[in-house]
C-alpha atoms as a PDB file:
ATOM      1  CA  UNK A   1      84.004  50.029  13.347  1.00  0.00           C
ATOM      2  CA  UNK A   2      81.861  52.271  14.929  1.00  0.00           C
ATOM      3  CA  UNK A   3      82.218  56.182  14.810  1.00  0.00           C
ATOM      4  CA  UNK A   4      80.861  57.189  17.746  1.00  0.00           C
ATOM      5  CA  UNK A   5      82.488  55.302  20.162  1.00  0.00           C
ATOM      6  CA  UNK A   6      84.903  56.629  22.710  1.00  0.00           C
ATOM      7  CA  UNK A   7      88.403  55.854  21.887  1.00  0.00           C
ATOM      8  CA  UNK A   8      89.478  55.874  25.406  1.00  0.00           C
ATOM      9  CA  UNK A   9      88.209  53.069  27.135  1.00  0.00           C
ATOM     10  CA  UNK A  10      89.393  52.629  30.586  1.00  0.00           C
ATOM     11  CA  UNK A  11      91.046  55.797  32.269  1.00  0.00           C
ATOM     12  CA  UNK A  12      93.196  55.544  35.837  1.00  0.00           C
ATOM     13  CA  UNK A  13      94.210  58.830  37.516  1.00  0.00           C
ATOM     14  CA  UNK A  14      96.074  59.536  40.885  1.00  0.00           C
ATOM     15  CA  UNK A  15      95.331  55.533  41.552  1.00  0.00           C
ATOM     16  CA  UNK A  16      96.986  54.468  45.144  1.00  0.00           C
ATOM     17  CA  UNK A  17      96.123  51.100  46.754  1.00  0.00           C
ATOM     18  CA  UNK A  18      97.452  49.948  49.748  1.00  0.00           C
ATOM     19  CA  UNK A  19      97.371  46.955  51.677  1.00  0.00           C
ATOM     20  CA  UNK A  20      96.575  46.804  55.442  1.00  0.00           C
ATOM     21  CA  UNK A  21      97.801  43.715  57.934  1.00  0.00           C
ATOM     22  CA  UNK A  22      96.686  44.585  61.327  1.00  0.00           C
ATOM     23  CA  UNK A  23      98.320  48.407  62.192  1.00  0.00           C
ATOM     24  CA  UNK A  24     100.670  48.344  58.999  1.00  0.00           C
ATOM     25  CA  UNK A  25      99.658  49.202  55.865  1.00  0.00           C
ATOM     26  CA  UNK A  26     102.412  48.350  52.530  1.00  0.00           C
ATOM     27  CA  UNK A  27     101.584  50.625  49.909  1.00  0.00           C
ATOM     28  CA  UNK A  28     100.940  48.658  46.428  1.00  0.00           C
ATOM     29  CA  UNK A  29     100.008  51.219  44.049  1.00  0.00           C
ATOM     30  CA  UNK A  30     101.669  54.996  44.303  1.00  0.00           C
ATOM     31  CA  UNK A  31      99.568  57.439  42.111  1.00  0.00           C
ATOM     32  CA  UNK A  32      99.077  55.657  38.788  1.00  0.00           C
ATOM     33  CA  UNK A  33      98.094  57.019  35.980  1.00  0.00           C
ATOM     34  CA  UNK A  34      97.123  55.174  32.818  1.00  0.00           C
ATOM     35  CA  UNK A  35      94.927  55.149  29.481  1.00  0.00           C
ATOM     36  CA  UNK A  36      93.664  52.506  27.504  1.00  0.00           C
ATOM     37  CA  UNK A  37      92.865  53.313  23.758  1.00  0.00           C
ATOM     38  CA  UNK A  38      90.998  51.143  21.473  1.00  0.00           C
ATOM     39  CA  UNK A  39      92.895  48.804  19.082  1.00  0.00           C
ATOM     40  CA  UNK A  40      95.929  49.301  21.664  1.00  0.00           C
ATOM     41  CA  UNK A  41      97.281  46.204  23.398  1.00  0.00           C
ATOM     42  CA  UNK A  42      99.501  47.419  26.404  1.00  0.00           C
ATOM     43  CA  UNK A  43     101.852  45.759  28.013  1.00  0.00           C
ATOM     44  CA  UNK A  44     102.499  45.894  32.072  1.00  0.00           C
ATOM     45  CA  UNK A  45     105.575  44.329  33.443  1.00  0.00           C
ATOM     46  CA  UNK A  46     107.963  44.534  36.329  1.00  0.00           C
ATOM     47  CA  UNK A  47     109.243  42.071  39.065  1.00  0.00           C
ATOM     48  CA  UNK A  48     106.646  40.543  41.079  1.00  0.00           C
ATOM     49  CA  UNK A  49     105.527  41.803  43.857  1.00  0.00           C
ATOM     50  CA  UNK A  50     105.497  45.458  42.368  1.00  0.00           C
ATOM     51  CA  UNK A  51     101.591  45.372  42.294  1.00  0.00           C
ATOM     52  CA  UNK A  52     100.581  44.206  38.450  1.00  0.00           C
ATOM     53  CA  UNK A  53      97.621  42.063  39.430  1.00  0.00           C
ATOM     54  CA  UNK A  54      96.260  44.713  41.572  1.00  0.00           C
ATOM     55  CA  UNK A  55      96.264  47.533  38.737  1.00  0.00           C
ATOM     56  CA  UNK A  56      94.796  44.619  36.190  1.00  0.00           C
ATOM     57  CA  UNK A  57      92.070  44.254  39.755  1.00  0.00           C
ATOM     58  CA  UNK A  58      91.507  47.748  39.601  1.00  0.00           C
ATOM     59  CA  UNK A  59      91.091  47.895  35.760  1.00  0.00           C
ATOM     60  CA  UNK A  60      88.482  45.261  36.225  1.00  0.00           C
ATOM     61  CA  UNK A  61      86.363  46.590  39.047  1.00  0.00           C
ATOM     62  CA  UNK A  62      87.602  43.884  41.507  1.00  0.00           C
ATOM     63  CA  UNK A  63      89.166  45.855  43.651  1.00  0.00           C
ATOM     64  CA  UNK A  64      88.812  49.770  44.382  1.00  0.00           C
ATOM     65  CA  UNK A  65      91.851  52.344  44.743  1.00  0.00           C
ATOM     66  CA  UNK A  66      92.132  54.297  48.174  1.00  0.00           C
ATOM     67  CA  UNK A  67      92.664  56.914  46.224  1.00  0.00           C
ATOM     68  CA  UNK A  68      92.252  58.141  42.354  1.00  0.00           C
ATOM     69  CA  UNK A  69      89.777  58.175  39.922  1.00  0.00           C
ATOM     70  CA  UNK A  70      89.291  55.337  37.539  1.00  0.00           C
ATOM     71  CA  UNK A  71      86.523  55.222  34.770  1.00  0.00           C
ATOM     72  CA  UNK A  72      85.286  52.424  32.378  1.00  0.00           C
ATOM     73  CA  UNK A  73      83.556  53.252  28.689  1.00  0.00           C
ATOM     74  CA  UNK A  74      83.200  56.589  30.566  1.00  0.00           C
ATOM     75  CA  UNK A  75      81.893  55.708  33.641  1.00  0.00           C
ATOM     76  CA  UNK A  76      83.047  56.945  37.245  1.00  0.00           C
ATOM     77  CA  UNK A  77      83.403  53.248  39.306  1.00  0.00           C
ATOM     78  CA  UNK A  78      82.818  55.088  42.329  1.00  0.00           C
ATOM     79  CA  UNK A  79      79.771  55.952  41.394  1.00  0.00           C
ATOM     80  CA  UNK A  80      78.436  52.372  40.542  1.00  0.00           C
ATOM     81  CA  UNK A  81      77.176  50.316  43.038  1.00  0.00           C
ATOM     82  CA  UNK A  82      77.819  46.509  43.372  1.00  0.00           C
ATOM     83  CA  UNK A  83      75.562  45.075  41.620  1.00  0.00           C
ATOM     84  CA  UNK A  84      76.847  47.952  38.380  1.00  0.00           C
ATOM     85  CA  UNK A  85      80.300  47.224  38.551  1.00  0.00           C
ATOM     86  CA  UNK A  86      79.417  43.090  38.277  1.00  0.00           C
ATOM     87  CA  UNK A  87      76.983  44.298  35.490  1.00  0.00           C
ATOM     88  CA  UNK A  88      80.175  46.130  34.003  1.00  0.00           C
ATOM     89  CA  UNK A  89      82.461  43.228  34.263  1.00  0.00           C
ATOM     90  CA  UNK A  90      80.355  40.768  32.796  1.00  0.00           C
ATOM     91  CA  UNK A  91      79.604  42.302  29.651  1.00  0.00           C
ATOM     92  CA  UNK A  92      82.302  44.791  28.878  1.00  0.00           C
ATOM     93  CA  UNK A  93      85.955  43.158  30.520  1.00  0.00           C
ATOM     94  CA  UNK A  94      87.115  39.575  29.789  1.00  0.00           C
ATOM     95  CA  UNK A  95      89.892  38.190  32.033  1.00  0.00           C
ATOM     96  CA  UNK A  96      92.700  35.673  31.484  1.00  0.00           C
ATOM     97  CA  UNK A  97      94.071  35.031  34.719  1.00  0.00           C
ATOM     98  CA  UNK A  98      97.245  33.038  35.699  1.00  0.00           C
ATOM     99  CA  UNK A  99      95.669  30.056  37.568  1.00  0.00           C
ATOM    100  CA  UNK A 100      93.147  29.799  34.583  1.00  0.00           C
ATOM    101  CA  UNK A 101      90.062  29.989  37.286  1.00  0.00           C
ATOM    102  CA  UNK A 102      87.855  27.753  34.973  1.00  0.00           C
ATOM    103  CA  UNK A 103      84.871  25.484  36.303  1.00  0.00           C
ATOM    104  CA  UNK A 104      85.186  21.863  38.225  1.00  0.00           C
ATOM    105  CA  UNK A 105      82.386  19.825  36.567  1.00  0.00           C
ATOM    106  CA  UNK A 106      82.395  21.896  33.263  1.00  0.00           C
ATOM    107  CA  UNK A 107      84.072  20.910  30.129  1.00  0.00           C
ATOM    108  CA  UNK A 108      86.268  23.399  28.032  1.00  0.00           C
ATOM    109  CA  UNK A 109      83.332  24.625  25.894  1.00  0.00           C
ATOM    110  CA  UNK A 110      81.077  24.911  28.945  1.00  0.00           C
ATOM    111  CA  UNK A 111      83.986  27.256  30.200  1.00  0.00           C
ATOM    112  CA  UNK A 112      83.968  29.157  27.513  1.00  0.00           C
ATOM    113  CA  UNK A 113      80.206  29.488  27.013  1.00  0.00           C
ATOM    114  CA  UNK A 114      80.338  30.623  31.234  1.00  0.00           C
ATOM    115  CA  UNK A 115      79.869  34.335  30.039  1.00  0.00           C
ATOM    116  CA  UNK A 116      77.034  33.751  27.739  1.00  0.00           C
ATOM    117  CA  UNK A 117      75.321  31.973  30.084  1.00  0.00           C
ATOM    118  CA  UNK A 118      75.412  34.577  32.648  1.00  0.00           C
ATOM    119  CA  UNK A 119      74.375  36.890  30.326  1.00  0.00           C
ATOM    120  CA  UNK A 120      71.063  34.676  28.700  1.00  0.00           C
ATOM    121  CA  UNK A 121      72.779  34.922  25.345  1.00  0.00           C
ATOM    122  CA  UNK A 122      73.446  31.057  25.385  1.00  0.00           C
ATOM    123  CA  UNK A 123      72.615  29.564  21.711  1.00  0.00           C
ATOM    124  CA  UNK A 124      73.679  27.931  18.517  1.00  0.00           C
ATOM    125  CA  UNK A 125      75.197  30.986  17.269  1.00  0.00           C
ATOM    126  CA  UNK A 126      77.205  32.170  20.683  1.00  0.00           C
ATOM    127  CA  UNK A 127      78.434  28.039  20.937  1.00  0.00           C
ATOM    128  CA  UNK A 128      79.355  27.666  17.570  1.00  0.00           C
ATOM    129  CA  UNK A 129      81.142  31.270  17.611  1.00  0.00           C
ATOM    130  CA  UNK A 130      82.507  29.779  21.037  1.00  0.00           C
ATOM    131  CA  UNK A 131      83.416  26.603  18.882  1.00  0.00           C
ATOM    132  CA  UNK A 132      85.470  28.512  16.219  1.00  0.00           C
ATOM    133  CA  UNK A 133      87.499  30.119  18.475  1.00  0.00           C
ATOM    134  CA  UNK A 134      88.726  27.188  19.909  1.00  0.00           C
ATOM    135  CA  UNK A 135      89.442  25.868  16.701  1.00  0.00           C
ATOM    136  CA  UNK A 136      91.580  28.892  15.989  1.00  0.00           C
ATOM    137  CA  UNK A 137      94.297  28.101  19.308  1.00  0.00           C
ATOM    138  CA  UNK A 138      94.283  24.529  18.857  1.00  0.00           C
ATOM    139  CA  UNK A 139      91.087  23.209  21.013  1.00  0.00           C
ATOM    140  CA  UNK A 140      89.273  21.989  18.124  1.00  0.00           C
ATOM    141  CA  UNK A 141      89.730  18.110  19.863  1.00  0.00           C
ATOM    142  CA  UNK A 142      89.219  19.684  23.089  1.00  0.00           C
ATOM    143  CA  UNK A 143      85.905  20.791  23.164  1.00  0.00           C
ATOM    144  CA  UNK A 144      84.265  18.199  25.373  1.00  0.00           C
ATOM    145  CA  UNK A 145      87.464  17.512  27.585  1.00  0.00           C
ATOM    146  CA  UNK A 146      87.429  18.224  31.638  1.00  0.00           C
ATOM    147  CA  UNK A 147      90.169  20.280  31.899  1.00  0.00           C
ATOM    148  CA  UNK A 148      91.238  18.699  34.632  1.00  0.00           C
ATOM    149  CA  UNK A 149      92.665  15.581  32.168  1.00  0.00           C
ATOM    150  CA  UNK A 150      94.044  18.998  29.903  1.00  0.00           C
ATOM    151  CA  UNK A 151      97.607  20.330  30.076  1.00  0.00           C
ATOM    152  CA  UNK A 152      98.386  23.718  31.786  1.00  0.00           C
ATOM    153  CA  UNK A 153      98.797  25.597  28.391  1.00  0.00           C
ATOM    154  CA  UNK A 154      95.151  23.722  26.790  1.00  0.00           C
ATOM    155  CA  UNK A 155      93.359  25.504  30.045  1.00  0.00           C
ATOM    156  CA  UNK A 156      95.356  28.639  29.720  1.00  0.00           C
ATOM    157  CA  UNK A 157      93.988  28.565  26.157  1.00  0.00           C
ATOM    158  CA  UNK A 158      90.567  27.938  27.467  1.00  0.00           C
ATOM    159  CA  UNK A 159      90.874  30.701  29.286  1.00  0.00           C
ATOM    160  CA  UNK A 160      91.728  33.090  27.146  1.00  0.00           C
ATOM    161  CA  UNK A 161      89.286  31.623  24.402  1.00  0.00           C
ATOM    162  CA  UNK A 162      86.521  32.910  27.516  1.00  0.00           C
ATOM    163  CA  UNK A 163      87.562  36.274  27.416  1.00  0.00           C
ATOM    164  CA  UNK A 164      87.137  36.345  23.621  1.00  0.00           C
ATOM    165  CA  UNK A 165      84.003  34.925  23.269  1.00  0.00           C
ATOM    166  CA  UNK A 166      82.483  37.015  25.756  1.00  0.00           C
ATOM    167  CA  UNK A 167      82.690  40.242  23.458  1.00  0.00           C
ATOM    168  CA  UNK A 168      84.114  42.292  25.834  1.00  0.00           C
ATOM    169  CA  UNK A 169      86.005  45.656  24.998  1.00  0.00           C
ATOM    170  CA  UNK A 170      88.527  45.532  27.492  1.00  0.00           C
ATOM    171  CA  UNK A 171      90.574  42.066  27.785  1.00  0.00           C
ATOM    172  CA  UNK A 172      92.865  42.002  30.851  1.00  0.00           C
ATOM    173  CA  UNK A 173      95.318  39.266  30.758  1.00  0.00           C
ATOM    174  CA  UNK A 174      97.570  37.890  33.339  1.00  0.00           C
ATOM    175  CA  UNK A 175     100.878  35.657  32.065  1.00  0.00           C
ATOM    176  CA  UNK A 176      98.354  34.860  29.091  1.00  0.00           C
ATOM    177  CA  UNK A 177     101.800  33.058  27.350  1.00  0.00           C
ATOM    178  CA  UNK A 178     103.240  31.688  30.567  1.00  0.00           C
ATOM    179  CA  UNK A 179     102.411  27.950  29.739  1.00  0.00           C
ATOM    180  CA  UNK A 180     102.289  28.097  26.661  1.00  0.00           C
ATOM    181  CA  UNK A 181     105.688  26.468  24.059  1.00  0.00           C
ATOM    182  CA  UNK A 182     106.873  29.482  21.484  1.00  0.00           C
ATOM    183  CA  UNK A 183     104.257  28.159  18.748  1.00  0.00           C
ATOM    184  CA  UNK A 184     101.388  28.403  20.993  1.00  0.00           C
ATOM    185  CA  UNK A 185     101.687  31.529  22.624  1.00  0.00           C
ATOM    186  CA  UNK A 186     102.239  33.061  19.097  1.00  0.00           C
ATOM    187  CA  UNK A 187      99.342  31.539  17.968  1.00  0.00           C
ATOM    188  CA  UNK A 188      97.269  33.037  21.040  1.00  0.00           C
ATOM    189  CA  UNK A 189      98.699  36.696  20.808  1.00  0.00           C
ATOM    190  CA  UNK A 190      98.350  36.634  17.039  1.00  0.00           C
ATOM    191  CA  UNK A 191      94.427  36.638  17.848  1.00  0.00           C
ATOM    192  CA  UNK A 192      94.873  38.731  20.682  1.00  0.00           C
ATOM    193  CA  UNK A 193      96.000  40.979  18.226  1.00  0.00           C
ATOM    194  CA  UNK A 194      93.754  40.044  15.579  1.00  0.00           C
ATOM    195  CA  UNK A 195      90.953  41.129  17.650  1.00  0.00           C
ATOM    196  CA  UNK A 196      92.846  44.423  19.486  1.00  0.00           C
ATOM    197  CA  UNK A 197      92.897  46.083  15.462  1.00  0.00           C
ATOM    198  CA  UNK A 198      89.744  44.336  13.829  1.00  0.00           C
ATOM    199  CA  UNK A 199      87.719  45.233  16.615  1.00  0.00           C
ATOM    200  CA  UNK A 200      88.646  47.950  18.111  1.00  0.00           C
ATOM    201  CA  UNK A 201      89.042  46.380  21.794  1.00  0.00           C
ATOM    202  CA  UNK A 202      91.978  47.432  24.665  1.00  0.00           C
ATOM    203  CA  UNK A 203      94.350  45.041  25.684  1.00  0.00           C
ATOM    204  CA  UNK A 204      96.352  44.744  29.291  1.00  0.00           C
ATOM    205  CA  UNK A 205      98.869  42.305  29.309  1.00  0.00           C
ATOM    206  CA  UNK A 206     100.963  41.668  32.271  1.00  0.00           C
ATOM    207  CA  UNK A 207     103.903  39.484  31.136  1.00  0.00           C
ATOM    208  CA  UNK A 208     107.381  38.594  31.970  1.00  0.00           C
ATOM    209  CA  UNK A 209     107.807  36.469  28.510  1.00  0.00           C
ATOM    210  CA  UNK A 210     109.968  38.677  26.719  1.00  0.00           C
ATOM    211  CA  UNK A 211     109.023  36.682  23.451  1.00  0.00           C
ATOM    212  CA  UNK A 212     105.636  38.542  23.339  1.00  0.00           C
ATOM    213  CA  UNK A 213     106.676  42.005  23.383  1.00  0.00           C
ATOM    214  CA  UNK A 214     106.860  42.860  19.674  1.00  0.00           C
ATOM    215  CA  UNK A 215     102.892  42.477  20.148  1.00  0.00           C
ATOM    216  CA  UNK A 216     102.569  45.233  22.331  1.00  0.00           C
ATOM    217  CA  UNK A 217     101.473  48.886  21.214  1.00  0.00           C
ATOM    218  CA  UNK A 218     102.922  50.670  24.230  1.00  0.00           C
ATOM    219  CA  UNK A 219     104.794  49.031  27.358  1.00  0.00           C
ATOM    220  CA  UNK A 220     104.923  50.359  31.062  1.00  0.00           C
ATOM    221  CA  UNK A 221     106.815  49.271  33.901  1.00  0.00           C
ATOM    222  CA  UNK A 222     105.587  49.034  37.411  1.00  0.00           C
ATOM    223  CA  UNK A 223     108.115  49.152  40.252  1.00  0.00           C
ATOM    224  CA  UNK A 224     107.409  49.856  43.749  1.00  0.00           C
ATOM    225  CA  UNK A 225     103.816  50.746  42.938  1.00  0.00           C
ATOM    226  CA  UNK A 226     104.991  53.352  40.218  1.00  0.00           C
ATOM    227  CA  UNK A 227     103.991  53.511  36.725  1.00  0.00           C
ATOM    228  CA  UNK A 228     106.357  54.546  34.098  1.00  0.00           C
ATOM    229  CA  UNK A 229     107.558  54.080  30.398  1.00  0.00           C
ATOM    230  CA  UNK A 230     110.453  52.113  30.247  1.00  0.00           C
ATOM    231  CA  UNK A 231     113.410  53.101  27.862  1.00  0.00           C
ATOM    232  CA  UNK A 232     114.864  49.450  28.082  1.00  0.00           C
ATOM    233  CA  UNK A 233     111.676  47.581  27.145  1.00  0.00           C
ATOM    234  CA  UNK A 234     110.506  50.174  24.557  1.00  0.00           C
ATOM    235  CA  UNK A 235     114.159  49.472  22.784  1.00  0.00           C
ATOM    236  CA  UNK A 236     113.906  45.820  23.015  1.00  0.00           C
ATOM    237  CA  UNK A 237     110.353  46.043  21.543  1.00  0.00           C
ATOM    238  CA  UNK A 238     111.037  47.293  18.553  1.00  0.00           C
ATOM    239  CA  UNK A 239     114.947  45.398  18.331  1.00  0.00           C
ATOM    240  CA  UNK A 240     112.424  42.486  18.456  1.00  0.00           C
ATOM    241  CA  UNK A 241     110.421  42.780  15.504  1.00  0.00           C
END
């Protein structure tokens, strides 16, 4: 691994976000705090509604705090402009999301091969890396399938394989195990994990599958847009390994 680099990667201080429906605004985020270390995979969980998918939104410059200070591989977000922050996401965050979000008229390796595409990287070697990672979760007879004809957990898969491929060094992942039978979702946090220690990269997880959680390095609960170690899930973390 390399020496020099930074071994925080993502850094969220004082974050608030609130939401705004005509003259009400719902607060959704109250003052976060958070760091994400390399070859850490963290866990976020909490009942829904208690603003998960908007910190993982934040983390990956989709959305901007109110308030707070959030940086990426060092750099200030408020200080980018648009066209830096999409420059940031594409090469340096990969996203699993819950609905999968992969491509009508694309077949699962086209998915997968989306970010290297965007990035003019697309060639034998990024398809056939591309390739082996499907292998490795099961796609290997999937390649060329629309995943509209493929079951929920083959295109969560797909979607994970994505944020792999891409190379990026945070992966933010939303219910990555949610569709996925015990054997499968093993299978796709073992590599999660694979790739959080060989690699060096930071893992978010937002999860509700308590089967997962002796993966995690360090897990936080959100709960009415606060941020705080949990006692309970710590204790059942390491009960479960």
């Amino acid at each position: 691994m390399v020496t020099d680099v930074p071994p925080v990667t993502a850094a969220l201080s004082g974050v608030h976000k609130s939401y705004r429906r005509g003259p009400a605004s719902t607060p959704v985020l109250q003052g976060v705090d958070l760091t994400l270390r390399r070859g850490r995979c963290v866990f976020l969980v909490g009942p829904s509604g208690s603003g998960k998918s908007t910190l993982l939104a934040i983390l990956g410059c989709i959305l901007s705090p109110d308030q707070g200070r959030v940086e990426i591989l060092g750099r200030e977000i408020s200080k980018l402009s648009p066209p830096e922050r999409a420059a940031l996401r594409l090469r340096h965050i990969g996203f699993v999301f819950q609905r999968f979000h992969l491509i009508r008229g694309l077949n699962a390796l086209e998915n997968v091969c989306v970010p290297y595409r965007l990035r003019d990287e697309l060639n034998s070697t990024t398809v056939g890396h591309a390739v082996e990672l499907m292998h490795k979760v099961g796609l290997g007879k999937h390649v060329q399938d629309d995943p509209r004809q493929m079951s929920s957990g083959q295109c969560q898969r797909v979607a994970l394989v994505r944020a792999l491929a891409s190379g990026a060094e945070v992966l933010l992942a939303d219910e990555p195990t949610a569709s996925l039978d015990a054997r499968n979702g093993q299978e796709v946090m073992d590599l999660l994990r694979e790739l959080t220690l060989a690699e060096g990269k930071s893992v978010v997880v937002v999860t509700h599958d308590r089967r997962i959680f002796p993966y995690a390095d360090e897990i936080y609960r959100l709960d009415e847009g606060r941020l705080s170690t949990s006692p309970e899930e710590a204790a059942l973390m390491q009960t479960s390994g």
